[in-house]
Protein backbone atom coordinates (compact mmCIF):
# COMPACT_ATOMS: atom_id res chain seq x y z
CA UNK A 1 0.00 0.00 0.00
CA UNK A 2 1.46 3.46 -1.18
CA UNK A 3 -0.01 6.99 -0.66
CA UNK A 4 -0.29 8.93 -3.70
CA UNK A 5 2.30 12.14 -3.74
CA UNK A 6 -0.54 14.51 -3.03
CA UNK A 7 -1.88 12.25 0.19
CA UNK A 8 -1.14 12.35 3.41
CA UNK A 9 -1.21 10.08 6.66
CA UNK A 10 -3.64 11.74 8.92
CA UNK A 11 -6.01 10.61 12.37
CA UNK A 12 -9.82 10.27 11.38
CA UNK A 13 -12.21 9.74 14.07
CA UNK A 14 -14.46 6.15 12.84
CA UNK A 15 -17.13 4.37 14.80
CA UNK A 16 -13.52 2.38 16.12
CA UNK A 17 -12.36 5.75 17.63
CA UNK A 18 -9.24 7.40 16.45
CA UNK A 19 -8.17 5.79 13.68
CA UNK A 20 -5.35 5.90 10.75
CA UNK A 21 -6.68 7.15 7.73
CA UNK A 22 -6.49 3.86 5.23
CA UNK A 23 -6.65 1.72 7.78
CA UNK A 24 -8.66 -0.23 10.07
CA UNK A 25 -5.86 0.39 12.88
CA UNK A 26 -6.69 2.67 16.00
CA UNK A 27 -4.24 4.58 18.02
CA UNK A 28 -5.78 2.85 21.03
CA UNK A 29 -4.76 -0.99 18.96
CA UNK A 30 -1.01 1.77 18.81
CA UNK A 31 -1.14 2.71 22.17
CA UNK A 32 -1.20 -1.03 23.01
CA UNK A 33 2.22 -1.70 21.99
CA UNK A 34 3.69 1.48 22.78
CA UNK A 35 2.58 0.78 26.47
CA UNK A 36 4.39 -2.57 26.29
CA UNK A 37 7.44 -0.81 25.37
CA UNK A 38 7.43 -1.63 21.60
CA UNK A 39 9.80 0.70 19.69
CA UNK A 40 7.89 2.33 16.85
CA UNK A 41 9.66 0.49 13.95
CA UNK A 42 7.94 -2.95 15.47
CA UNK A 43 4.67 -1.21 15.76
CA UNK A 44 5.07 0.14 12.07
CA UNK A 45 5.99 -3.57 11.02
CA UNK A 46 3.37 -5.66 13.16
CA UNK A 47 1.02 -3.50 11.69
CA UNK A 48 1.91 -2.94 8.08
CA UNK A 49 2.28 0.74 8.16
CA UNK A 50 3.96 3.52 6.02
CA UNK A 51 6.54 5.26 7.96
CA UNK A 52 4.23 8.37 7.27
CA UNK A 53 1.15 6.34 8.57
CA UNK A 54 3.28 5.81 12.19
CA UNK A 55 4.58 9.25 11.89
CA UNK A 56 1.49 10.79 11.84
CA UNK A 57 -0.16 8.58 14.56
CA UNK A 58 2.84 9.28 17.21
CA UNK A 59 2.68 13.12 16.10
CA UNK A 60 -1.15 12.76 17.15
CA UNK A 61 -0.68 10.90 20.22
CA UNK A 62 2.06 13.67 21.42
CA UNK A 63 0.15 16.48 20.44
CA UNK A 64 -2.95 15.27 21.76
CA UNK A 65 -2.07 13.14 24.94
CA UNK A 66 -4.49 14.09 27.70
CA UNK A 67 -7.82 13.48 25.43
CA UNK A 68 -6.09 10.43 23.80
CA UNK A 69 -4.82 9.09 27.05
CA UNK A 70 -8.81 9.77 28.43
CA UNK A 71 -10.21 8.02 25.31
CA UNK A 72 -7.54 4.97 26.11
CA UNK A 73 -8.65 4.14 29.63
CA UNK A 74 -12.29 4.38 28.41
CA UNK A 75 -11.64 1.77 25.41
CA UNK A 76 -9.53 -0.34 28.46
CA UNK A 77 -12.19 -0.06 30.53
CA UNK A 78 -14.80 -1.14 28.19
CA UNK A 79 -12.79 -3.83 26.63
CA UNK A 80 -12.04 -5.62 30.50
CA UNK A 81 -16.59 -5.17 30.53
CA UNK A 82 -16.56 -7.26 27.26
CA UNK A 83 -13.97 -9.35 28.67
CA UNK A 84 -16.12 -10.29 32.27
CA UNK A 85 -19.51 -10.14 30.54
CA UNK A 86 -18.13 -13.50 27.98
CA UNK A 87 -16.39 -14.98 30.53
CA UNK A 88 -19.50 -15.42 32.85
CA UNK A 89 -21.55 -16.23 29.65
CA UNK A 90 -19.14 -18.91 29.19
CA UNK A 91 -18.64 -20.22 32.71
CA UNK A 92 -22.48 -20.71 32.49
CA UNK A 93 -22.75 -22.16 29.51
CA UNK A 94 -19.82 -24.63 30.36
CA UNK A 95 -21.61 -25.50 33.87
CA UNK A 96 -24.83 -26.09 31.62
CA UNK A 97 -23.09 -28.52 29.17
CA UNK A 98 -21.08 -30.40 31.14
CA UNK A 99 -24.32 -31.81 33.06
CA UNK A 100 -26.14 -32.75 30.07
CA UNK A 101 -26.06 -36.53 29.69
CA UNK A 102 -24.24 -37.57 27.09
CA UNK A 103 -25.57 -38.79 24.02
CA UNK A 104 -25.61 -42.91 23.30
CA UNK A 105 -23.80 -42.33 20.62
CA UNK A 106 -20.95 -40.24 21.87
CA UNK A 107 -20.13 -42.72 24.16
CA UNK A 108 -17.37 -43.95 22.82
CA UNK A 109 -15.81 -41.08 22.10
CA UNK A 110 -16.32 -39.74 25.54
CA UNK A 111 -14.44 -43.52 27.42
CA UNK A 112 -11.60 -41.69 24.91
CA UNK A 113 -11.29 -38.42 26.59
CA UNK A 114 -11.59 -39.49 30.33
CA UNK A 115 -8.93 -41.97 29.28
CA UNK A 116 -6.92 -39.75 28.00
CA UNK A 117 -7.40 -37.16 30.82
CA UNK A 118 -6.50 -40.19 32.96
CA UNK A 119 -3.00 -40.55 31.25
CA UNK A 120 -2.18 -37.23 30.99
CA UNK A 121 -3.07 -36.71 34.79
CA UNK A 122 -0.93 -39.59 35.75
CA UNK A 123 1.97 -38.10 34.06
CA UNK A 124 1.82 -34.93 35.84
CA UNK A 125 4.39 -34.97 38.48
């Protein structure tokens, strides 16, 4: 991906949130990295940007750190909500399978599992 001569790398806001123009990368999915002590160049790579495209979004995230920073903790915050909310969906529906009885027909299958369970339980030290 190139940017015509007369383009240039800029910050849009999407229904994502701040967001490289051309892209479907957000300064928070940026911020991510930067925060784990990435150095841009990685960032740039793992992400298949232009060194314009990561130009522009560190120039934005220096020039505009307090409401980007704001923004951030919102998207964490709402990400660890999504997070919880599938992990007790899951929990339940994992307590609701496992006491369903088990099809006739899967029985086989299932005297596979436990005895594999068994083996690999056994080998634990």
């Amino acid at each position: 991906m190139t940017l015509a001569s007369n383009e240039q790398a800029t910050i849009i806001r999407t229904e994502r949130g701040l967001t490289i123009s051309g892209t479907r990368i957000t300064l928070y999915d940026v911020m991510d990295f930067l925060k784990a002590q990435y150095p841009p160049k990685l960032i740039r790579d793992k992400f298949n940007l232009m060194d314009e495209q990561m130009d522009a979004a560190l120039y934005f995230l220096e020039a505009n750190r307090t409401q980007v920073e704001a923004e951030y903790q919102e998207v964490l915050q709402t990400r660890e909500e999504i997070r919880q909310y599938w992990e007790e969906r899951n929990r339940e529906h994992f307590t609701r399978t496992a006491t369903k009885p088990h099809k006739p027909s899967q029985d086989a299958l299932w005297t596979k599992l436990e005895e594999q369970k068994a083996k690999r339980t056994s080998k634990t030290p």
